[in-house]
N, C-alpha and C. Protein backbone atom coordinates (compact mmCIF):
# COMPACT_ATOMS: atom_id res chain seq x y z
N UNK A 1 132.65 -48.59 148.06
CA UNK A 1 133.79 -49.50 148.08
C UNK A 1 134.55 -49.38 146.77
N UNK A 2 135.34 -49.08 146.47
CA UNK A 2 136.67 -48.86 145.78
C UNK A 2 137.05 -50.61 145.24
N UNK A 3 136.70 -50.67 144.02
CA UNK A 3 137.09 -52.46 143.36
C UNK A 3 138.40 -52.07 142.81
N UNK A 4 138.83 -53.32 142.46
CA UNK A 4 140.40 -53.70 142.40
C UNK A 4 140.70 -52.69 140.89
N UNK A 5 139.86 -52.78 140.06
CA UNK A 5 140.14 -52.07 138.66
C UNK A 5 140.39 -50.67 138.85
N UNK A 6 138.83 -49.93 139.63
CA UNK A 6 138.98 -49.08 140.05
C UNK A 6 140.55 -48.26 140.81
N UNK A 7 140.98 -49.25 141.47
CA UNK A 7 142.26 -48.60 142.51
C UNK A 7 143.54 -48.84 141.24
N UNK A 8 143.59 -49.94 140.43
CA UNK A 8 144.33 -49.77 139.69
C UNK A 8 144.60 -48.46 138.80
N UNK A 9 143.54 -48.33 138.22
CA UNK A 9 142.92 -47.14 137.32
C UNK A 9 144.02 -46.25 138.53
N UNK A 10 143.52 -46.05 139.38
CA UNK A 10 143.83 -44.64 140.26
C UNK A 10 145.77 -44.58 140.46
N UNK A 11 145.87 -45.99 140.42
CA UNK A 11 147.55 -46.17 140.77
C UNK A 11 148.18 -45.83 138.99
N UNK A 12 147.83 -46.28 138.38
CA UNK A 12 148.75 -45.87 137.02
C UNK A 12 148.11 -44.10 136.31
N UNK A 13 147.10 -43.66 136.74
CA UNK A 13 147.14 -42.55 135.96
C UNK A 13 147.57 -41.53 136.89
N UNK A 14 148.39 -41.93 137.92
CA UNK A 14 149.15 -41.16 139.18
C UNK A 14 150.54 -40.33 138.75
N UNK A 15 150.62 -41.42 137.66
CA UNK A 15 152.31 -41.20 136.80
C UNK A 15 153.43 -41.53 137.98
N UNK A 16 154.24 -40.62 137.55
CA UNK A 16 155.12 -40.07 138.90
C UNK A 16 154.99 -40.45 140.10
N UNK A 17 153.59 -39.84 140.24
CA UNK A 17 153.26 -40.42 141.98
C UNK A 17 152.33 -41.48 142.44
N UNK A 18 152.89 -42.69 141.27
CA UNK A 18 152.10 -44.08 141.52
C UNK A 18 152.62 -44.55 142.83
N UNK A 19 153.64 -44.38 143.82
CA UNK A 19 153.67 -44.83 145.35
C UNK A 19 152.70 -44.13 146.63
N UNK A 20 152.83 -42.95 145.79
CA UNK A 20 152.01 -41.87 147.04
C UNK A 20 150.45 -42.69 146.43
N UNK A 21 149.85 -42.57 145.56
CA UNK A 21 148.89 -43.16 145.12
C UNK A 21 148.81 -44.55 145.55
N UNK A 22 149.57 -45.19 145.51
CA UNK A 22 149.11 -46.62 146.32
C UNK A 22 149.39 -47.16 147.40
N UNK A 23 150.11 -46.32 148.38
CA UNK A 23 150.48 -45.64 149.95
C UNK A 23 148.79 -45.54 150.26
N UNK A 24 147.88 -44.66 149.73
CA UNK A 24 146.94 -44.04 149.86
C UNK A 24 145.39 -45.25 149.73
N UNK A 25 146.10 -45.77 149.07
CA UNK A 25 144.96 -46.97 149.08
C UNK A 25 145.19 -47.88 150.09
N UNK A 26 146.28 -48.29 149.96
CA UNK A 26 146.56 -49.84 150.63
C UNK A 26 146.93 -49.68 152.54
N UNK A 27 147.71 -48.28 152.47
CA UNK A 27 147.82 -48.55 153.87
C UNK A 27 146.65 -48.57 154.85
N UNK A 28 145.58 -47.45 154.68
CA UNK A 28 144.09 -47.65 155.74
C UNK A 28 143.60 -49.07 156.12
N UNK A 29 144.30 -50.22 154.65
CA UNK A 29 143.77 -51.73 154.43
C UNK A 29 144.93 -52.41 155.65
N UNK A 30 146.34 -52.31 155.72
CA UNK A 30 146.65 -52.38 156.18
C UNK A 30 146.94 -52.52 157.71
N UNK A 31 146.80 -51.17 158.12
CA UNK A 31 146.29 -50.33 159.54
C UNK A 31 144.98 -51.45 160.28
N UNK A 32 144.32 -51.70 159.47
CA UNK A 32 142.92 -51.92 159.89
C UNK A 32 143.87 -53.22 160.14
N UNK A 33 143.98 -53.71 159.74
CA UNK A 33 144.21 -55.20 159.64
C UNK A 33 144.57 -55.62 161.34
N UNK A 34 146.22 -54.78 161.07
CA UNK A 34 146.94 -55.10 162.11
C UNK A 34 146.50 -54.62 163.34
N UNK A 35 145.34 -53.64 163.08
CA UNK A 35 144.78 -53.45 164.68
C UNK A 35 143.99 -54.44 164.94
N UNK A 36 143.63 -55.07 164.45
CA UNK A 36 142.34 -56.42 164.78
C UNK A 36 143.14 -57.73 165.68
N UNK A 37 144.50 -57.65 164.99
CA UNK A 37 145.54 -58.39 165.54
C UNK A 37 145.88 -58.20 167.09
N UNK A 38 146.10 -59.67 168.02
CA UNK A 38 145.83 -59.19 169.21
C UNK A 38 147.75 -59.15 169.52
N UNK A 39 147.71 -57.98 170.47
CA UNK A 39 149.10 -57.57 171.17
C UNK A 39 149.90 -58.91 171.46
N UNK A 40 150.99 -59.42 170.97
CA UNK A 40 151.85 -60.59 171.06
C UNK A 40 152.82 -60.05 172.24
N UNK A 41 152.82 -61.19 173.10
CA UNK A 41 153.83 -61.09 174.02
C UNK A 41 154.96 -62.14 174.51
N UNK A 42 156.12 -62.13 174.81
CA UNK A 42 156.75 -63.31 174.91
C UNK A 42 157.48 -63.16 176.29
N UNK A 43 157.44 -64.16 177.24
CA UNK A 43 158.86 -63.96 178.21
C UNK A 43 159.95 -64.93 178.24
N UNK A 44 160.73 -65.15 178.86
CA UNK A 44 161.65 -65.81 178.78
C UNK A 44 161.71 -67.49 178.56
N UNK A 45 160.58 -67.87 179.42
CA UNK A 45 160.30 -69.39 179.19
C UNK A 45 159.80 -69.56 177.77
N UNK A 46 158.94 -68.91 177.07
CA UNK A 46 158.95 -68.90 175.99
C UNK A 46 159.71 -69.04 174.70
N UNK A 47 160.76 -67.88 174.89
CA UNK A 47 161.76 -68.00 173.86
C UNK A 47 162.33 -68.36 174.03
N UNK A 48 162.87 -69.65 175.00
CA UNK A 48 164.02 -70.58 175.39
C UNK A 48 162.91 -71.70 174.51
N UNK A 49 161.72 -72.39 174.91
CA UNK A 49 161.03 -73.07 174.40
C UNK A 49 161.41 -73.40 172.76
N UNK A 50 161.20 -71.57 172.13
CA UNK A 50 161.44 -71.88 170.86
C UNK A 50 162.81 -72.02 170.51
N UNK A 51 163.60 -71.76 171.17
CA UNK A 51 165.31 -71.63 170.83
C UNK A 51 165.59 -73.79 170.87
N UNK A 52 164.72 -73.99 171.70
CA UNK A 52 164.93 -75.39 171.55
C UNK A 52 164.59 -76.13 170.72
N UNK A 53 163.08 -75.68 170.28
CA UNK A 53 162.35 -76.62 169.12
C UNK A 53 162.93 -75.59 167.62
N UNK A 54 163.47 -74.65 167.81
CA UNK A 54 164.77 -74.81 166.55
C UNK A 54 165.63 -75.94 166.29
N UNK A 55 166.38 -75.68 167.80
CA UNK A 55 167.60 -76.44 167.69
C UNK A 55 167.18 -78.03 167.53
N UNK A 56 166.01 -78.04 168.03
CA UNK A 56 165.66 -79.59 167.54
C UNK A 56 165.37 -80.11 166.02
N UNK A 57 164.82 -78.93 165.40
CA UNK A 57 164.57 -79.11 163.87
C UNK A 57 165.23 -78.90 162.86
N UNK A 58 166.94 -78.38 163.73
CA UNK A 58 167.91 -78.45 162.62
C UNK A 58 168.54 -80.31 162.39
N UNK A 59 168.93 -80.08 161.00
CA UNK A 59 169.31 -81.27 161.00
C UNK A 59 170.83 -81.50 161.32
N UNK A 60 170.81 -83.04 162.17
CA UNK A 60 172.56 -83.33 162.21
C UNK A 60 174.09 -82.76 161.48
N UNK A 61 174.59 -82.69 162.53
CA UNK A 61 175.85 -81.84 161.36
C UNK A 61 176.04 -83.08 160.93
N UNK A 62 176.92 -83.20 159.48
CA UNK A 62 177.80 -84.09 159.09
C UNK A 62 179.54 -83.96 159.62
N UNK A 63 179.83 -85.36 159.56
CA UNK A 63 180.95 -84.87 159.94
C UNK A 63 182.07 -84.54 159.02
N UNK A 64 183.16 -83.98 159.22
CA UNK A 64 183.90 -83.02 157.99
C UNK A 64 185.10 -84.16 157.49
């Protein structure tokens, strides 16, 4: 396992290529993550639902 000092160490003596270097660490952390995450789906009753409880949580216009 790769500790936080460690990956630092690896990101600054990269120079130049401190993004490709921390591309290289962080995205596999990433990846993993969002596959664990379950597939989101929405249909129409849904996003009318939320289009409402927006419009409900904006506040009153004032008047001009």
């Amino acid at each position: 396992m790769l500790s936080t000092q460690n990956a630092l160490e690896i990101i600054f003596a990269a120079g130049i290529q401190q993004r490709a270097a921390t591309n290289m660490l962080i995205k596999p952390l990433v990846v993993s993550i969002i596959r664990q995450r379950p597939v989101m789906e929405y249909d129409a009753s849904h996003l009318g639902k939320m289009v409402n409880r927006l419009e409900e949580a904006l506040p009153p216009e004032l008047p001009a």
